[in-house]
PDB file of N, CA and C in Angstrom:
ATOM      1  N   UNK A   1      15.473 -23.866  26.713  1.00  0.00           N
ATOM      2  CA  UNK A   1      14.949 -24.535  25.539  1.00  0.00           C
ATOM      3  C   UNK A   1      14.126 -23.527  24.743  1.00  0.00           C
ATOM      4  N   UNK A   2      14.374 -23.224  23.396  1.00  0.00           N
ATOM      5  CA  UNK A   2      13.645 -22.400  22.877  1.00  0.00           C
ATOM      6  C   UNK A   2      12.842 -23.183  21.954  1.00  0.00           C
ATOM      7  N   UNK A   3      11.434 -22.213  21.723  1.00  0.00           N
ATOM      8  CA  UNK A   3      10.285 -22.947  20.876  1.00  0.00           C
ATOM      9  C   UNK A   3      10.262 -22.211  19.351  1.00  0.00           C
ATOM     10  N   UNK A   4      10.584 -22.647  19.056  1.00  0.00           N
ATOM     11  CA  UNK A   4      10.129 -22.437  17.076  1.00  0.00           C
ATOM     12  C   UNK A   4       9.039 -21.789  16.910  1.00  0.00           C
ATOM     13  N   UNK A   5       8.640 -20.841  15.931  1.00  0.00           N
ATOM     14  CA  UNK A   5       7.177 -20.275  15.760  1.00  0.00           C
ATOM     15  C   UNK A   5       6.522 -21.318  15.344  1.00  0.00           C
ATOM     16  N   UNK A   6       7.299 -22.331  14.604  1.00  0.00           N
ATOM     17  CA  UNK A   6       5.883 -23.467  13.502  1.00  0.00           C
ATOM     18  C   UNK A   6       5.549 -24.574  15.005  1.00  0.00           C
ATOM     19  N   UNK A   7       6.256 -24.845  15.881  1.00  0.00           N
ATOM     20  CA  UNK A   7       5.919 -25.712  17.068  1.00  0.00           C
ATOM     21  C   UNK A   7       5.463 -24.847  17.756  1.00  0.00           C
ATOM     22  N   UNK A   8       4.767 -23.467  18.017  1.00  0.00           N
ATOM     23  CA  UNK A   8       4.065 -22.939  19.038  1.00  0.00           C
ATOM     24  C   UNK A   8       2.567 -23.524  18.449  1.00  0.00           C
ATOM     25  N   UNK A   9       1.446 -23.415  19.941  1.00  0.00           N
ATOM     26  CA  UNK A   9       0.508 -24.110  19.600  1.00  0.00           C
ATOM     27  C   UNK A   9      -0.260 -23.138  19.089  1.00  0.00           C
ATOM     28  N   UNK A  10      -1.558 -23.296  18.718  1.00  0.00           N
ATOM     29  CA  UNK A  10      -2.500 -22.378  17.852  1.00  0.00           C
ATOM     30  C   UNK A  10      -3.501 -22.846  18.904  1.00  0.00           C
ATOM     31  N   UNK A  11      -3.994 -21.463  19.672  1.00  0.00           N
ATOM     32  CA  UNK A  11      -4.479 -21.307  20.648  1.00  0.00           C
ATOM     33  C   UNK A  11      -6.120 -20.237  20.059  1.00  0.00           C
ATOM     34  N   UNK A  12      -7.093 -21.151  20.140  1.00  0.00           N
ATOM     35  CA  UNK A  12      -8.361 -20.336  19.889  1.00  0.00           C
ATOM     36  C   UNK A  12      -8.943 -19.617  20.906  1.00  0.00           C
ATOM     37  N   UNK A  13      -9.507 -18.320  20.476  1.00  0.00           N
ATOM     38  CA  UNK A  13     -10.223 -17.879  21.470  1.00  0.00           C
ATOM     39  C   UNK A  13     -11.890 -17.521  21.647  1.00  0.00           C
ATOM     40  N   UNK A  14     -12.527 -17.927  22.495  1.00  0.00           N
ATOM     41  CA  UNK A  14     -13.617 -18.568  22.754  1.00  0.00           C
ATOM     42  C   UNK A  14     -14.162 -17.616  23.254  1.00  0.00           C
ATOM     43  N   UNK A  15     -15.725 -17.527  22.815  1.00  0.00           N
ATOM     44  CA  UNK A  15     -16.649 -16.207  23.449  1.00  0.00           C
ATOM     45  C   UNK A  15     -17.994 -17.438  24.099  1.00  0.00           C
ATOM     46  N   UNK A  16     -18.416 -17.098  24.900  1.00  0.00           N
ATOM     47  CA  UNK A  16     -19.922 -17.782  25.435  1.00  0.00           C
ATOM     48  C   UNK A  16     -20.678 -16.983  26.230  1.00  0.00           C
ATOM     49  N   UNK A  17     -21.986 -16.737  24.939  1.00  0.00           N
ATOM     50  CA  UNK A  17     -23.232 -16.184  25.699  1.00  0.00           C
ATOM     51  C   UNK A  17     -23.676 -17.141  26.796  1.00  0.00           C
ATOM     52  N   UNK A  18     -24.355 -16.632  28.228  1.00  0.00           N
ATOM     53  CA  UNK A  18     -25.220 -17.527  28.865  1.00  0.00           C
ATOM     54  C   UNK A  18     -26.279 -17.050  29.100  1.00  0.00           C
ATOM     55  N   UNK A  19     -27.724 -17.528  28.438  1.00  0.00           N
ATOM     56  CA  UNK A  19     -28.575 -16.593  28.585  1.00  0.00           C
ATOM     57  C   UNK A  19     -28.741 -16.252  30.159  1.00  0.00           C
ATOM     58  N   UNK A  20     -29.701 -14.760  30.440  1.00  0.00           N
ATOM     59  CA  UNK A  20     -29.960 -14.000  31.552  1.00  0.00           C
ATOM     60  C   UNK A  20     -28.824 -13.980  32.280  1.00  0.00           C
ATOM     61  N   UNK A  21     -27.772 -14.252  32.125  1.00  0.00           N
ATOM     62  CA  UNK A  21     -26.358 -13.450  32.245  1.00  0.00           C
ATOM     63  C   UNK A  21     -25.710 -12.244  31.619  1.00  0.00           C
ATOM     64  N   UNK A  22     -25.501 -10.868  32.200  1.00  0.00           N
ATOM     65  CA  UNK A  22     -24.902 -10.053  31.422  1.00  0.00           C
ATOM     66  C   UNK A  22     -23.519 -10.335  30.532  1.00  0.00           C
ATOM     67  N   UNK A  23     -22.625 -10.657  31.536  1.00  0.00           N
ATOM     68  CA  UNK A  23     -21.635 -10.426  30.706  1.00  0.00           C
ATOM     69  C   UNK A  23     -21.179 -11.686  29.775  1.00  0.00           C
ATOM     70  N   UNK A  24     -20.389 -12.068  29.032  1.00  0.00           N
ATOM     71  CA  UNK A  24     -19.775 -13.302  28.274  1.00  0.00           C
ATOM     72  C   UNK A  24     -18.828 -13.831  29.021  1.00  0.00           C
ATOM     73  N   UNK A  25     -18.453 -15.289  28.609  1.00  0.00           N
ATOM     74  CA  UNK A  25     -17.290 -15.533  29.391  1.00  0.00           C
ATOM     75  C   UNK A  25     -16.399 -15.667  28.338  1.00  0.00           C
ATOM     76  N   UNK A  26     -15.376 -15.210  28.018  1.00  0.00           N
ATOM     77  CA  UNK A  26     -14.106 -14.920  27.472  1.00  0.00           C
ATOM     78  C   UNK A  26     -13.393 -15.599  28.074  1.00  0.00           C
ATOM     79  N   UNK A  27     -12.638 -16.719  27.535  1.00  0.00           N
ATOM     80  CA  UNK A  27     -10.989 -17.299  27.143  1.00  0.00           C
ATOM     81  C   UNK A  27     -10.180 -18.039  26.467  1.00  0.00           C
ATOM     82  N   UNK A  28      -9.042 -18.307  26.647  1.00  0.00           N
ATOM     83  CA  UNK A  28      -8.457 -18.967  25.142  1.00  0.00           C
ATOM     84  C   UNK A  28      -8.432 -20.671  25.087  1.00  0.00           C
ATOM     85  N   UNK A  29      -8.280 -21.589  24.573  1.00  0.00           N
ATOM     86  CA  UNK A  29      -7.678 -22.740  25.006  1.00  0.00           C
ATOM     87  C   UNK A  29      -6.891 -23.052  23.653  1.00  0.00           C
ATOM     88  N   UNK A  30      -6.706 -24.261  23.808  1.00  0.00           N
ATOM     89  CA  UNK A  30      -5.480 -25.025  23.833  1.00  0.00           C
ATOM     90  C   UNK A  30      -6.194 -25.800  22.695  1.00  0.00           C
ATOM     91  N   UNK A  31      -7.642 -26.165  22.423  1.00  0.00           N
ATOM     92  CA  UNK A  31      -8.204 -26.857  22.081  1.00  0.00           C
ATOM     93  C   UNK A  31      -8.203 -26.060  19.991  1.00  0.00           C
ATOM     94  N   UNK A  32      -8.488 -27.267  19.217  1.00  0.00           N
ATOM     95  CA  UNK A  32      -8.401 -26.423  18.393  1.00  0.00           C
ATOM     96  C   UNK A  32      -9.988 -25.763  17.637  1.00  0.00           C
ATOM     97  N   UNK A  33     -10.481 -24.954  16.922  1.00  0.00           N
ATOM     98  CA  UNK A  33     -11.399 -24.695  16.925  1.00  0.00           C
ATOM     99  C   UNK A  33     -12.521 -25.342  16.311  1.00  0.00           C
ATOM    100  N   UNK A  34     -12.297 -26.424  15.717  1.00  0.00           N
ATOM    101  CA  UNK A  34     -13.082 -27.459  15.294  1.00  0.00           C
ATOM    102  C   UNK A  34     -12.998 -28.236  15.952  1.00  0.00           C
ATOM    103  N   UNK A  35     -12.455 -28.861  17.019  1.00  0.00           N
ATOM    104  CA  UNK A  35     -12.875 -29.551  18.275  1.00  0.00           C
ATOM    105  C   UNK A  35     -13.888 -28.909  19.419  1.00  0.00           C
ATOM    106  N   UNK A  36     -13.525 -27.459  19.353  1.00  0.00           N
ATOM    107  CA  UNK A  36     -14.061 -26.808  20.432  1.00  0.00           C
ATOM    108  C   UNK A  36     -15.972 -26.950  19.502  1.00  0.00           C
ATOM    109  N   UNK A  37     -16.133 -26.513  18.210  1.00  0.00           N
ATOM    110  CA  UNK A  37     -17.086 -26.713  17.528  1.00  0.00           C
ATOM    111  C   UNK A  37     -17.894 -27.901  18.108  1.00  0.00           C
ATOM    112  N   UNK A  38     -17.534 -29.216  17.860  1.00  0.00           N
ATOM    113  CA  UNK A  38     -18.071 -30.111  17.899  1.00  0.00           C
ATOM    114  C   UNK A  38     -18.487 -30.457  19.388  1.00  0.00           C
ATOM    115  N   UNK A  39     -17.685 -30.144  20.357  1.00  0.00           N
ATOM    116  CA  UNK A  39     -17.918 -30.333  21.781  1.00  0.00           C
ATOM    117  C   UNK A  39     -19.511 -29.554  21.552  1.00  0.00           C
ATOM    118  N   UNK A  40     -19.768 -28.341  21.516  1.00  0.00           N
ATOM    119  CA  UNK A  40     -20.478 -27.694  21.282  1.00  0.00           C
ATOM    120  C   UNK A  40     -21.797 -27.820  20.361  1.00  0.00           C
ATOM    121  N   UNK A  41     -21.620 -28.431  19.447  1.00  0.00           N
ATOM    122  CA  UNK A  41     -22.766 -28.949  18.886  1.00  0.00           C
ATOM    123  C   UNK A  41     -23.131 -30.263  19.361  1.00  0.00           C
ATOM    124  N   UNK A  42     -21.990 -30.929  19.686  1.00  0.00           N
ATOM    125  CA  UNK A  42     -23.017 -32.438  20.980  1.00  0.00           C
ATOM    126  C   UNK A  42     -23.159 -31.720  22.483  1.00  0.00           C
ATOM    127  N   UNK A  43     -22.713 -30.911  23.013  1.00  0.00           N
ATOM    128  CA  UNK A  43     -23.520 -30.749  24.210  1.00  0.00           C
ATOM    129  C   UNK A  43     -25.554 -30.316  23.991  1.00  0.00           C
ATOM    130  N   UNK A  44     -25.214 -29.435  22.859  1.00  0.00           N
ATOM    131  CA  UNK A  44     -26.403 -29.033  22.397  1.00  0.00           C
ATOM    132  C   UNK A  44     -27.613 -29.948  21.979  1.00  0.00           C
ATOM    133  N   UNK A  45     -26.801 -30.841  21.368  1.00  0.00           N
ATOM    134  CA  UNK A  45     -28.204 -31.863  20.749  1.00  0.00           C
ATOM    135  C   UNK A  45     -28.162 -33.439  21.801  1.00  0.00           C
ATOM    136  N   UNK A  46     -27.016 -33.022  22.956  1.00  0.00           N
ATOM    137  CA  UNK A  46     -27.653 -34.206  23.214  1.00  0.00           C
ATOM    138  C   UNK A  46     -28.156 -33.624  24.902  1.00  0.00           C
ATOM    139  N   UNK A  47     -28.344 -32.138  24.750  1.00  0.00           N
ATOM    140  CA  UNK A  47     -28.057 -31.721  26.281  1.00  0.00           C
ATOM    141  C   UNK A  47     -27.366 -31.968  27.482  1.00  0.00           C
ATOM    142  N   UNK A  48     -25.963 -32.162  27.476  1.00  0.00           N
ATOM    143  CA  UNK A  48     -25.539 -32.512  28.526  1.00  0.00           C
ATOM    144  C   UNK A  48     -24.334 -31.294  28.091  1.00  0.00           C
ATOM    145  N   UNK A  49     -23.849 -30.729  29.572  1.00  0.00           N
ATOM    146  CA  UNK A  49     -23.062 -29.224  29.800  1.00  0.00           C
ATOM    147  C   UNK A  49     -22.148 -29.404  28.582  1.00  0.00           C
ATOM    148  N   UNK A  50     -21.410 -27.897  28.298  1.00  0.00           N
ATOM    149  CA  UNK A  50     -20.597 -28.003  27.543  1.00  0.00           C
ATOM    150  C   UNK A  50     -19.720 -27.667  28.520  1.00  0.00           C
ATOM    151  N   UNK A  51     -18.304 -28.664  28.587  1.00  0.00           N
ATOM    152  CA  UNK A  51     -17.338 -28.821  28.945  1.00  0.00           C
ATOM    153  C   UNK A  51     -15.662 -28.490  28.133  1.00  0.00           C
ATOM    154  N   UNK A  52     -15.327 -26.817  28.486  1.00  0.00           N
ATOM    155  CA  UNK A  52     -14.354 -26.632  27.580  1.00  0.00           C
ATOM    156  C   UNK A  52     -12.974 -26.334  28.817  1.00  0.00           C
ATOM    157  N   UNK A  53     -12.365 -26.207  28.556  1.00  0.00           N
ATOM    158  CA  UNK A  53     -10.675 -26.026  29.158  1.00  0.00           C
ATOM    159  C   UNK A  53      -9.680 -24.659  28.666  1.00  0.00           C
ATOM    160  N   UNK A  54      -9.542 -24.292  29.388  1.00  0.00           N
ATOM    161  CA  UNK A  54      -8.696 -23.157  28.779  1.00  0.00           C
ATOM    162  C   UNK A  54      -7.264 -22.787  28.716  1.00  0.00           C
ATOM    163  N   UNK A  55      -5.780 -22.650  28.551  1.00  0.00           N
ATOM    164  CA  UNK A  55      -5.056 -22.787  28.160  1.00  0.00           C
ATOM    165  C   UNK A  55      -3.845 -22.880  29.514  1.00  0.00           C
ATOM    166  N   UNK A  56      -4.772 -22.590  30.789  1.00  0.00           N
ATOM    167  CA  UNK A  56      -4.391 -22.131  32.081  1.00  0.00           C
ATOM    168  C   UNK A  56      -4.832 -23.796  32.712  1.00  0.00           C
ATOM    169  N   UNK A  57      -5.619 -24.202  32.018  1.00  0.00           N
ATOM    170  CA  UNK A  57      -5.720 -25.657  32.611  1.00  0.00           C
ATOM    171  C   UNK A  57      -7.543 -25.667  33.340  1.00  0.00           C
ATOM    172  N   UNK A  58      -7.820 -24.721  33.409  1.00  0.00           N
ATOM    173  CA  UNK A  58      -9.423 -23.946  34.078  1.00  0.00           C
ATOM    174  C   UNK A  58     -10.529 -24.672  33.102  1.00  0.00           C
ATOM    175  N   UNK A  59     -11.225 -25.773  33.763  1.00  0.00           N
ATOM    176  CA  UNK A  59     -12.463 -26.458  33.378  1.00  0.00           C
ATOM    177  C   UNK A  59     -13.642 -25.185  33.620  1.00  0.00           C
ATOM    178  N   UNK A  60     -14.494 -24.529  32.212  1.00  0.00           N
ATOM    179  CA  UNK A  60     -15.282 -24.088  31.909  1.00  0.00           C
ATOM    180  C   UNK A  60     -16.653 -24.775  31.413  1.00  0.00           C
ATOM    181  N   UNK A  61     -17.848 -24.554  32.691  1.00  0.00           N
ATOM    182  CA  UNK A  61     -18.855 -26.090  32.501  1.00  0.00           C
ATOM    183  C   UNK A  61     -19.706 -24.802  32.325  1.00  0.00           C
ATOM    184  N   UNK A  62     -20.357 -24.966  31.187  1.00  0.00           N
ATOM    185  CA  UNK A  62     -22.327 -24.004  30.822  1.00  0.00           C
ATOM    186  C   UNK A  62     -23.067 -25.453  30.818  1.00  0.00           C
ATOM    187  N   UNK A  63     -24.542 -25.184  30.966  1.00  0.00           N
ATOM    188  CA  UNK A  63     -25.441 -26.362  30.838  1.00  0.00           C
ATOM    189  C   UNK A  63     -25.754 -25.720  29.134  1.00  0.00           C
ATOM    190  N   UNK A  64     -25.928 -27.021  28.533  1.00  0.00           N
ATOM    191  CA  UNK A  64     -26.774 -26.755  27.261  1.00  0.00           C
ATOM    192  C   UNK A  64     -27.755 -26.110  27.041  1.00  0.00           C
ATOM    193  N   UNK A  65     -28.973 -26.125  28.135  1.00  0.00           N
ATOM    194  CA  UNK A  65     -29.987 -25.173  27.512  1.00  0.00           C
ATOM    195  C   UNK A  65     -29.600 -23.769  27.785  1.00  0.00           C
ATOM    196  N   UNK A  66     -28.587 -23.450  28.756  1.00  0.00           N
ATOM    197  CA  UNK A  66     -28.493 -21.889  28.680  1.00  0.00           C
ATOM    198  C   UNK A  66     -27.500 -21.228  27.881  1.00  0.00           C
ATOM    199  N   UNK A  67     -27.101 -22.047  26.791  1.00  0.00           N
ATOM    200  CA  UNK A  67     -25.877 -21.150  25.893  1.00  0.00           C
ATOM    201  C   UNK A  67     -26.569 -20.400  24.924  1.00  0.00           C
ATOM    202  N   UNK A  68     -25.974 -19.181  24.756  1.00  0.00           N
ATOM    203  CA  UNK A  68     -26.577 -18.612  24.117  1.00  0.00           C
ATOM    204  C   UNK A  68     -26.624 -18.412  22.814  1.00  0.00           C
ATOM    205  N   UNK A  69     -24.816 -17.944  22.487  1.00  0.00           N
ATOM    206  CA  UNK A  69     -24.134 -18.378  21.587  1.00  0.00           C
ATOM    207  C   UNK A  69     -22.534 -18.544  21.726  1.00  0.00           C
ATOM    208  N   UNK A  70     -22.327 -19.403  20.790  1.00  0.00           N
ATOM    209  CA  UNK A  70     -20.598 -19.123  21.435  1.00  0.00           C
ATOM    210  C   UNK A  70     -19.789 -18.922  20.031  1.00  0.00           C
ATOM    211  N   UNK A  71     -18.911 -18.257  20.241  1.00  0.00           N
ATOM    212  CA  UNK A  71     -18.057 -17.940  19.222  1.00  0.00           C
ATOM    213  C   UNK A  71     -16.462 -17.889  19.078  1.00  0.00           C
ATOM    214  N   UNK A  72     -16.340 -18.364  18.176  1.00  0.00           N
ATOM    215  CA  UNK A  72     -14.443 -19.152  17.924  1.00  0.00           C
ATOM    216  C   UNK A  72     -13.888 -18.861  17.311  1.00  0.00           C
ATOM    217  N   UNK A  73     -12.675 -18.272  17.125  1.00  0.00           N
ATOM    218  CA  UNK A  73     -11.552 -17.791  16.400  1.00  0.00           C
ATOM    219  C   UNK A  73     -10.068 -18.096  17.043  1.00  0.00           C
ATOM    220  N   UNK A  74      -9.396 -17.921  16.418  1.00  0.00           N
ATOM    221  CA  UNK A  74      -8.037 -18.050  16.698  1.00  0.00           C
ATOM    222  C   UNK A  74      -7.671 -16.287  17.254  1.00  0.00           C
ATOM    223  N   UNK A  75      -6.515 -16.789  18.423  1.00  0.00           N
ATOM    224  CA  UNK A  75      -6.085 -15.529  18.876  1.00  0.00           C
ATOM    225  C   UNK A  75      -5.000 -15.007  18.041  1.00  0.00           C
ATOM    226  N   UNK A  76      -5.309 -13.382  17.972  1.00  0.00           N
ATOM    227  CA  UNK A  76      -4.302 -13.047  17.051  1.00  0.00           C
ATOM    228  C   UNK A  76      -3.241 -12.827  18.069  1.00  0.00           C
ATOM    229  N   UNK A  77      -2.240 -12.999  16.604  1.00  0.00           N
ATOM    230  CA  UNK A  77      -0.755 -12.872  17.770  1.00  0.00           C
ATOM    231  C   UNK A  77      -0.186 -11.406  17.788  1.00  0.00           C
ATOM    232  N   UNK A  78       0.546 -11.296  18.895  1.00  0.00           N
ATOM    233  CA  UNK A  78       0.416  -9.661  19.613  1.00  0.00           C
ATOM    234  C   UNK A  78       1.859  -9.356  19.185  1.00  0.00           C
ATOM    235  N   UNK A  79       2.039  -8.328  18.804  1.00  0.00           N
ATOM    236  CA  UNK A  79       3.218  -7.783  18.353  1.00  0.00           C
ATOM    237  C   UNK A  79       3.262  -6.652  18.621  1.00  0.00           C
ATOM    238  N   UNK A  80       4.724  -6.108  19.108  1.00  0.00           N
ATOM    239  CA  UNK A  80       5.486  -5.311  19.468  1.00  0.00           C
ATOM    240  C   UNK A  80       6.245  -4.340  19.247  1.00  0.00           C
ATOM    241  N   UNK A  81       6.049  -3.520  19.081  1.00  0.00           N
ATOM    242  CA  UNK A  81       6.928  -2.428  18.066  1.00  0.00           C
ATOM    243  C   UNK A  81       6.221  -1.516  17.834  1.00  0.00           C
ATOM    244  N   UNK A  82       6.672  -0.581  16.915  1.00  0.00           N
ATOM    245  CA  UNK A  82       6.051   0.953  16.323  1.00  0.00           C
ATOM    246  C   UNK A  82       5.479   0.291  15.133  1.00  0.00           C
ATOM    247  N   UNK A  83       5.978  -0.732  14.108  1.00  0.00           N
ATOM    248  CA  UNK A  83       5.005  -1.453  13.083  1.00  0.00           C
ATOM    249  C   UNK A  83       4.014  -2.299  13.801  1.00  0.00           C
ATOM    250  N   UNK A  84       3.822  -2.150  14.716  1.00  0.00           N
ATOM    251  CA  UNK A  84       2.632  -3.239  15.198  1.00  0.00           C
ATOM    252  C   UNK A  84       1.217  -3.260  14.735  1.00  0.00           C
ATOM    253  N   UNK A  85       1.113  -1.630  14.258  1.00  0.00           N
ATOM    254  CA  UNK A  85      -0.581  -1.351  13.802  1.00  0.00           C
ATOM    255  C   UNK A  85      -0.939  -2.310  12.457  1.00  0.00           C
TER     256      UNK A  85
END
């Protein structure tokens, strides 16, 4: 079964500071980026974890007071070739 480019999904990719954690947690989901937004601004104001999912099916839980920041974009799509730059 082959998938069409306009039926592939649009897959965002997600950055999250946690404070007094070094590194970020990096990954993509499934979710779109104004959903992922809003999850994110009600975990925040009403403090309860932010609960995101990632495209692998992997439940990603931060508590609200320790996010640091998080940041959303769409993944760019990867191409192949000598024109790829």
């Amino acid at each position: 079964m082959s998938v069409k480019k306009s039926e592939v999904a649009i897959k965002s990719e997600v950055r999250i500071a946690v404070t007094r954690v070094a590194s970020d947690i990096v990954f993509e989901s499934a979710m779109s980026a104004t959903d992922i937004k809003s999850a994110v601004t009600e975990a925040i104001t009403t403090g309860k974890p932010l609960t995101l999912s990632d495209v692998r099916g992997h439940e990603i839980i931060v508590p609200a007071d320790k996010i640091g920041f998080v940041e959303v974009g769409e993944s760019p799509s990867r191409r192949v070739g000598f024109g790829a730059a």
